[in-house]
Protein backbone atom coordinates (compact mmCIF):
# COMPACT_ATOMS: atom_id res chain seq x y z
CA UNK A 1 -55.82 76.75 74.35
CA UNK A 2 -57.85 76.88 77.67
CA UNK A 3 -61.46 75.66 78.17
CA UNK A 4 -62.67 78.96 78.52
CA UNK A 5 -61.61 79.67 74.76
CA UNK A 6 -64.33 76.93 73.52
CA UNK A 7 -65.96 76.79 71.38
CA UNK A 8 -63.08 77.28 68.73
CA UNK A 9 -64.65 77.54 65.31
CA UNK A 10 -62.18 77.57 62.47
CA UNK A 11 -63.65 79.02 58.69
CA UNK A 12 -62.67 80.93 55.29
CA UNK A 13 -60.43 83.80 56.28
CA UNK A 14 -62.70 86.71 55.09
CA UNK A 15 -59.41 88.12 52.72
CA UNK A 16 -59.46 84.70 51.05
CA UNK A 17 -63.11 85.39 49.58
CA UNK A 18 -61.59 87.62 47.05
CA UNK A 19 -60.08 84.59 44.85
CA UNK A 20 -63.90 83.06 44.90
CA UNK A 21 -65.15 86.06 43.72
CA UNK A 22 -62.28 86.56 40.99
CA UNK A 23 -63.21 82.72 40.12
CA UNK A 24 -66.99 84.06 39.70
CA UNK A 25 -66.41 86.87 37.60
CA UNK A 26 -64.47 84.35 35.51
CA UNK A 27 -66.97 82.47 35.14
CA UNK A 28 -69.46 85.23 33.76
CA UNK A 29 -66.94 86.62 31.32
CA UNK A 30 -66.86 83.07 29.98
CA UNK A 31 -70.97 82.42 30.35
CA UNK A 32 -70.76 86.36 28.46
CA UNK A 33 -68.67 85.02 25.69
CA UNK A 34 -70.86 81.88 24.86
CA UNK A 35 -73.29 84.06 22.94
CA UNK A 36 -70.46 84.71 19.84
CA UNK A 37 -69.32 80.74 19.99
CA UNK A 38 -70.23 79.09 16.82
CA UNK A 39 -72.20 76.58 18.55
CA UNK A 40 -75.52 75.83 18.53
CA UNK A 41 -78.01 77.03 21.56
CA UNK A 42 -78.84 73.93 22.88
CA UNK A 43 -74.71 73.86 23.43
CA UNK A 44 -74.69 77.12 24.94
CA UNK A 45 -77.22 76.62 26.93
CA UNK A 46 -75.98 73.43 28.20
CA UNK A 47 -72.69 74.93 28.72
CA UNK A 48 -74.07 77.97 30.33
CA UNK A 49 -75.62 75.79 32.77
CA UNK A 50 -72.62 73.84 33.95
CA UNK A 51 -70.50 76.97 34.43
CA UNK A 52 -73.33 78.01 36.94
CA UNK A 53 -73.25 74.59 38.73
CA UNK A 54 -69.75 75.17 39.00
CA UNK A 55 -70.31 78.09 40.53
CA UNK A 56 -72.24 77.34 42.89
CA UNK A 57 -70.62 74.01 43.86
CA UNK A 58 -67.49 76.56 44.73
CA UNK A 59 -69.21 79.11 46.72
CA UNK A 60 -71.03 75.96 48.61
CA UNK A 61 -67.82 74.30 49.31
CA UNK A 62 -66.01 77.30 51.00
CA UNK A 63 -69.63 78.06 53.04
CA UNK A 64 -69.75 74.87 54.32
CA UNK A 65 -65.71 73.78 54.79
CA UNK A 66 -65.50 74.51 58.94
CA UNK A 67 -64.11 73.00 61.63
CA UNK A 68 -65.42 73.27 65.19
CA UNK A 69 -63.72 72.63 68.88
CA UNK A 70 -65.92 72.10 71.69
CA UNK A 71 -66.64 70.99 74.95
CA UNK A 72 -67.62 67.31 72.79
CA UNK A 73 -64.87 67.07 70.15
CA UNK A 74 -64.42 68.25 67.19
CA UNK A 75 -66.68 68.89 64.38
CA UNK A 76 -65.27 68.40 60.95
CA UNK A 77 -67.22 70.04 57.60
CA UNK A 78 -67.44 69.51 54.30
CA UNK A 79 -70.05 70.79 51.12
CA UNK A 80 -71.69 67.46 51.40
CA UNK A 81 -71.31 66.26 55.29
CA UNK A 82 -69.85 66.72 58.98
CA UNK A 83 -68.19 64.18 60.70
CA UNK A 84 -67.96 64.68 64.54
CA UNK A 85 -65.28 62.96 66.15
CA UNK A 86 -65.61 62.97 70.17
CA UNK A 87 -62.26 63.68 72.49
CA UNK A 88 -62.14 59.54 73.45
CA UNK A 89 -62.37 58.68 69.91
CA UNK A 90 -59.06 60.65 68.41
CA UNK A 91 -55.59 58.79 68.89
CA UNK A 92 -53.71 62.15 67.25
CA UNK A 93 -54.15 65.63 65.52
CA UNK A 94 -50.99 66.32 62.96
CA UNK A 95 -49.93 68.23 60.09
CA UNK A 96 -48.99 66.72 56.25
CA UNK A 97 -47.30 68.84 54.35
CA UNK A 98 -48.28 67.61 50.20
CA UNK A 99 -46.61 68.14 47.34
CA UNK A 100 -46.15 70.98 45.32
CA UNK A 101 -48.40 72.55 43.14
CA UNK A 102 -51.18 71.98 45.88
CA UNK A 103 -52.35 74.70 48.16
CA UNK A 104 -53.03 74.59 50.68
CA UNK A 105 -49.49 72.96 50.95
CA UNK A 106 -50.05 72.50 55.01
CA UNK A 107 -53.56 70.75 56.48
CA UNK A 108 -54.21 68.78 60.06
CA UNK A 109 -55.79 65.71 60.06
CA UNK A 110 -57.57 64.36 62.79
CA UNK A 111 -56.64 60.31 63.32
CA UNK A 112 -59.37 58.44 64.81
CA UNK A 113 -58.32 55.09 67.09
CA UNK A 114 -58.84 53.19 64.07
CA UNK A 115 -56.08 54.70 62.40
CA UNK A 116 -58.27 56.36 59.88
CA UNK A 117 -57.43 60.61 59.36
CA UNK A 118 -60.41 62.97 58.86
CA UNK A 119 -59.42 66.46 57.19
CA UNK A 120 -60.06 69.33 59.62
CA UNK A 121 -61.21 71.93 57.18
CA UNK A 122 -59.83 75.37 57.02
CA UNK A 123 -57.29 74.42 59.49
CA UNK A 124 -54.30 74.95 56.88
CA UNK A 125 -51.54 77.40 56.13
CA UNK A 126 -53.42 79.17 54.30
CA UNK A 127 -56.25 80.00 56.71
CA UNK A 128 -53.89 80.27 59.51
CA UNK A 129 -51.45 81.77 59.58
CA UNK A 130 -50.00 80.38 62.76
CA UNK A 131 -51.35 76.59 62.03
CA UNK A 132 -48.40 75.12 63.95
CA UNK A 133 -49.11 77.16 67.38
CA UNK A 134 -53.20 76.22 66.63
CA UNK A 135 -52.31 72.52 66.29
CA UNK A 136 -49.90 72.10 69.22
CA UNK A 137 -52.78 73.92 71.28
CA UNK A 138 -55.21 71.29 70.09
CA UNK A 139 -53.41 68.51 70.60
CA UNK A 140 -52.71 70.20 74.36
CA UNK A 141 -56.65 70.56 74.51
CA UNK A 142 -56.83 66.66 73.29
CA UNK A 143 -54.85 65.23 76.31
CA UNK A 144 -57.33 67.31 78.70
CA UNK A 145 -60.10 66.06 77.55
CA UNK A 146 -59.87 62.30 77.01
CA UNK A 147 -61.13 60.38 79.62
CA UNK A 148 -58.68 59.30 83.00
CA UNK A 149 -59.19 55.55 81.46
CA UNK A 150 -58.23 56.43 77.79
CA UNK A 151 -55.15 54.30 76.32
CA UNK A 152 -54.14 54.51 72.90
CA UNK A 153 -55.00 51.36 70.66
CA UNK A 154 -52.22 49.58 70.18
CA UNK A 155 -53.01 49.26 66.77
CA UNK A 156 -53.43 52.73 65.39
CA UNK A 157 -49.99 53.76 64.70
CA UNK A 158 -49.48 50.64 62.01
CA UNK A 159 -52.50 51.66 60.37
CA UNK A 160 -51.79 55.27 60.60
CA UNK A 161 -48.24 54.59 59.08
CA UNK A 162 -49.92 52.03 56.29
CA UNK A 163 -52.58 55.02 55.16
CA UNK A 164 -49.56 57.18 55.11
CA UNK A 165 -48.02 54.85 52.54
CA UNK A 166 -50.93 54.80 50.49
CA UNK A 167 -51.01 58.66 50.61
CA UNK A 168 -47.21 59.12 49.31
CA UNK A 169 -48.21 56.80 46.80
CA UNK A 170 -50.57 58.84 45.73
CA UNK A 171 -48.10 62.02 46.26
CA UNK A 172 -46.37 60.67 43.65
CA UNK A 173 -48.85 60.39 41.10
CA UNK A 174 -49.72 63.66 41.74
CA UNK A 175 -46.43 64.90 41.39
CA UNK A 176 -45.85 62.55 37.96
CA UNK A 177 -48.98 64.76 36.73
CA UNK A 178 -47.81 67.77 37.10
CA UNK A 179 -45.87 69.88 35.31
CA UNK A 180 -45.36 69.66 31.10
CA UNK A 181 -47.21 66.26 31.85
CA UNK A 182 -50.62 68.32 33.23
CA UNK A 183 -50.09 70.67 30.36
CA UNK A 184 -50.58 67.79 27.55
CA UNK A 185 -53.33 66.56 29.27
CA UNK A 186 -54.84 70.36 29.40
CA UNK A 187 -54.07 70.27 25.33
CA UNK A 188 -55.71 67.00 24.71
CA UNK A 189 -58.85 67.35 26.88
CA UNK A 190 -59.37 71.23 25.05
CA UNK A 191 -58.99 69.61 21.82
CA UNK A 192 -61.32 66.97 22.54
CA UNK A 193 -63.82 69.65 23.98
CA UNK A 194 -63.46 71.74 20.83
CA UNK A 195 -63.90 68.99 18.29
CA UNK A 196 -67.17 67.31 20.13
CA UNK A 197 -68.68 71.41 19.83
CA UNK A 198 -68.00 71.60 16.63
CA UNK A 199 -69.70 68.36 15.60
CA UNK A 200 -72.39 69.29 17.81
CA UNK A 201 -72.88 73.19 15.98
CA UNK A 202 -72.84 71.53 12.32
């Protein structure tokens, strides 16, 4: 990746839209199907409402999940903020690969000198296709652009290999809830649901 390719502005691939809007139309057919629930209309209101914040809590995450490259650093983000992390100020850029069911299964992370990792949205196997060759020219970029001075705190790789820990850790939680075990917890959260509407439409 030369300089003359910046800025390098990573985003939703538009082909992936199609599963937000198939998530929106879901949504309606449910908000559609409130009308016949034996609930009262304060309920259906009330759920009518959250379905729509739902909605557009999903189409505001994917609008606002970017990551930028420039001349600066790199600009990571998110529904609710942006973290900019300049060239001097980020010790690696590297891929995690997490546990199955979760998709993307691929992501980079940014580590700062600190050791701490920022998520560098849409930069995953599922936006890019090629996230290997897209990292490697990144990290290629990274080396360019830190200053002649720049040395690596000595420091960063113990806390980068401690916040890994605590990441497996939670791998494996994640892992421990999936499966039949995610499936009871669907069963008992929808029979909760159901039995706090029906005491609410008697």
């Amino acid at each position: 990746m030369g300089e003359l390719m910046l800025p390098r502005e990573y985003r939703v691939r538009p082909g992936n839209w199609r599963v937000v809007a198939v998530f929106i139309v879901g949504l309606g057919l449910v908000c559609l199907s409130l009308r016949n629930a034996p609930v009262s209309g304060e309920v259906k209101l009330l759920l009518a409402g959250l379905l729509v914040v739902i909605g557009v809590l999903t189409v505001s995450l994917r609008l606002r999940s970017f990551t930028i490259v420039d001349q600066q650093g790199i600009a990571a983000g998110t529904w609710c903020y942006v973290r900019r992390l300049p060239w001097d100020g980020i010790h690696d850029i590297r891929t995690v690969t997490r546990p199955e069911p979760v998709v993307p299964r691929t992501v980079a992370y940014a580590y700062r000198s600190d050791g701490r990792r920022v998520l560098l949205s849409c930069m995953d196997d599922r936006e890019l296709p090629v996230l290997d060759l897209e990292v490697a020219g990144l990290r290629s970029l990274l080396r360019e652009r830190r200053p002649a001075d720049w040395a690596p705190d000595p420091l960063a790789e113990s806390r980068i290999a401690r916040q890994t820990a605590r990441a497996e850790r939670s791998d494996r939680l994640f892992r421990w809830m999936s499966g039949w075990r995610a499936g009871v917890v669907v069963v008992v959260l929808t029979g909760i649901i159901g039995t706090l509407f029906l005491f609410a439409g008697s």
